[in-house]
Protein backbone atom coordinates (compact mmCIF):
# COMPACT_ATOMS: atom_id res chain seq x y z
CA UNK A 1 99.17 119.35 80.29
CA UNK A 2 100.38 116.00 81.94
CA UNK A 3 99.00 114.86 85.83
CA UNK A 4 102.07 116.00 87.19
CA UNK A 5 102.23 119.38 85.69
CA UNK A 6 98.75 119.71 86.78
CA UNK A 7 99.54 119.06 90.08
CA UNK A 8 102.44 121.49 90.36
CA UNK A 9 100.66 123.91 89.31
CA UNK A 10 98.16 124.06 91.94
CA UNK A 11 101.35 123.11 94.64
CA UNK A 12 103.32 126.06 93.24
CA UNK A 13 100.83 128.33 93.60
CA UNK A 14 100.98 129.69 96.82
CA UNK A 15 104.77 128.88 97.65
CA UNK A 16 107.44 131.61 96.99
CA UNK A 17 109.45 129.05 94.93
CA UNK A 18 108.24 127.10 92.15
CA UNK A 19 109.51 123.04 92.08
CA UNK A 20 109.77 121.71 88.87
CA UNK A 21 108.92 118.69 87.83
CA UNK A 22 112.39 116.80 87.51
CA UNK A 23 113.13 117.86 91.06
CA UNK A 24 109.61 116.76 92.37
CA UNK A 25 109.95 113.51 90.76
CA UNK A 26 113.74 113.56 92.35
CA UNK A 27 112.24 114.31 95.68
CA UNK A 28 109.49 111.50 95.60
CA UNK A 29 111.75 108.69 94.38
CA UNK A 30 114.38 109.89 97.12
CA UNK A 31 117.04 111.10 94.85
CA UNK A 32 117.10 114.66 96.28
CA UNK A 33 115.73 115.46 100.19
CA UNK A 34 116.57 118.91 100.00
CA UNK A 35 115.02 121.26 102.78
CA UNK A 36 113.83 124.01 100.48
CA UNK A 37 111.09 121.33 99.10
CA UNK A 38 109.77 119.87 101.84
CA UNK A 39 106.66 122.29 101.82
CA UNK A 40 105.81 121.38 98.34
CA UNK A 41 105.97 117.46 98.80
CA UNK A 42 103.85 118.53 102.00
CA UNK A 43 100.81 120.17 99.80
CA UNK A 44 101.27 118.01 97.28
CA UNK A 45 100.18 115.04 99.85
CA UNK A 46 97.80 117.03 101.34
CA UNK A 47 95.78 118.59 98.08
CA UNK A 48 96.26 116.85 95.84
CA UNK A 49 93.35 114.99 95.01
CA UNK A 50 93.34 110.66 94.45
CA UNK A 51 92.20 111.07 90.65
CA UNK A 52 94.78 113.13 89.57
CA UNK A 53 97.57 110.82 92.02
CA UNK A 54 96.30 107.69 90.36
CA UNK A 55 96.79 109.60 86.87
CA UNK A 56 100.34 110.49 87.77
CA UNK A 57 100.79 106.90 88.92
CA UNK A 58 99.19 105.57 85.49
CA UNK A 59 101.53 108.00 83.67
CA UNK A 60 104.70 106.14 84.59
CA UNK A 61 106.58 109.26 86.49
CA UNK A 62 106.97 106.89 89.74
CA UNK A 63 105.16 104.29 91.36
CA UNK A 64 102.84 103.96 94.44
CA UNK A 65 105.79 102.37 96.49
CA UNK A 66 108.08 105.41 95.93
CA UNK A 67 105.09 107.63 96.84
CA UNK A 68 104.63 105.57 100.19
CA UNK A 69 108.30 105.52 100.67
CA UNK A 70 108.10 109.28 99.78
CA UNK A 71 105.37 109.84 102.42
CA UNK A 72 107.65 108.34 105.64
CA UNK A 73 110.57 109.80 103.94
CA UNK A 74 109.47 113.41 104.16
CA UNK A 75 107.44 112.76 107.58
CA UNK A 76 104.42 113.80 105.61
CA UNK A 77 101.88 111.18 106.87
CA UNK A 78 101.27 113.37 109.25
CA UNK A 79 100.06 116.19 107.25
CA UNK A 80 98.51 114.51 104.49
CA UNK A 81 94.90 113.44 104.30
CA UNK A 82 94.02 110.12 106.26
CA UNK A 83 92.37 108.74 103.59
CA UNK A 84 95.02 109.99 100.48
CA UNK A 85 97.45 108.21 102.94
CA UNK A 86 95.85 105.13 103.45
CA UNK A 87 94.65 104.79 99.83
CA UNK A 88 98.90 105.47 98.83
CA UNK A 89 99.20 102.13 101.44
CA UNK A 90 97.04 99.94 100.10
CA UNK A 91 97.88 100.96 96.72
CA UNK A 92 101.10 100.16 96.70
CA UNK A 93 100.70 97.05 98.84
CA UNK A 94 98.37 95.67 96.17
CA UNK A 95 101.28 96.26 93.85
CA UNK A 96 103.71 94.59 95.25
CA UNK A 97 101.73 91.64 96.09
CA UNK A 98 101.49 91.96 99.85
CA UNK A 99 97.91 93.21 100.64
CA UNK A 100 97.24 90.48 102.78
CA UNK A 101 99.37 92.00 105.15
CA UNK A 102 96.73 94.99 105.53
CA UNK A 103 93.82 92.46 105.05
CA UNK A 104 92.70 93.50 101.89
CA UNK A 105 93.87 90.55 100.02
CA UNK A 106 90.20 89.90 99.41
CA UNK A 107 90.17 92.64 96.97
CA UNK A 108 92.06 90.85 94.25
């Protein structure tokens, strides 16, 4: 099973509709902001743990930009874990070369 499916497993599993994974991915990248999905991109930011978010990441489905981008698109900052969400920052800051502007430029 890939990091993804893993993950939508555990986000499907208490919501009355199941997201699949093509309209997850849609929904992180920005390609679809469609009501009905909000409360899986919600748990999905709020469970799912940093190992399996850094294997999705590693996988190639999207990058840690889209997921940050994903985060304020959906409003889900707010409901996700403070440390998943600053982690996602930093993350994709590091990738696109601008971590001094969060001061952690020392860490490459």
């Amino acid at each position: 099973m890939t990091p993804l499916k893993t993950a939508l497993v555990h986000v499907n599993a208490s919501l009355p509709v199941a997201i699949d994974d093509i309209t997850f991915v849609a929904c992180i990248k920005g390609t679809c902001r469609a009501r009905k999905w909000r409360a899986h991109i919600l748990r999905f930011f709020l469970e799912t743990p940093v190992w399996l978010i850094h294997d999705i990441i590693l996988s190639g489905v999207f990058t840690f930009k889209e997921l940050m981008d994903a985060q304020t698109g959906w409003k889900a900052e707010e409901y996700a874990d403070e440390k998943t969400t600053r982690w996602i920052q930093e993350m994709a800051y590091l990738s696109m070369g601008r971590a001094a502007e969060l001061g952690i430029a020392r860490f490459i």
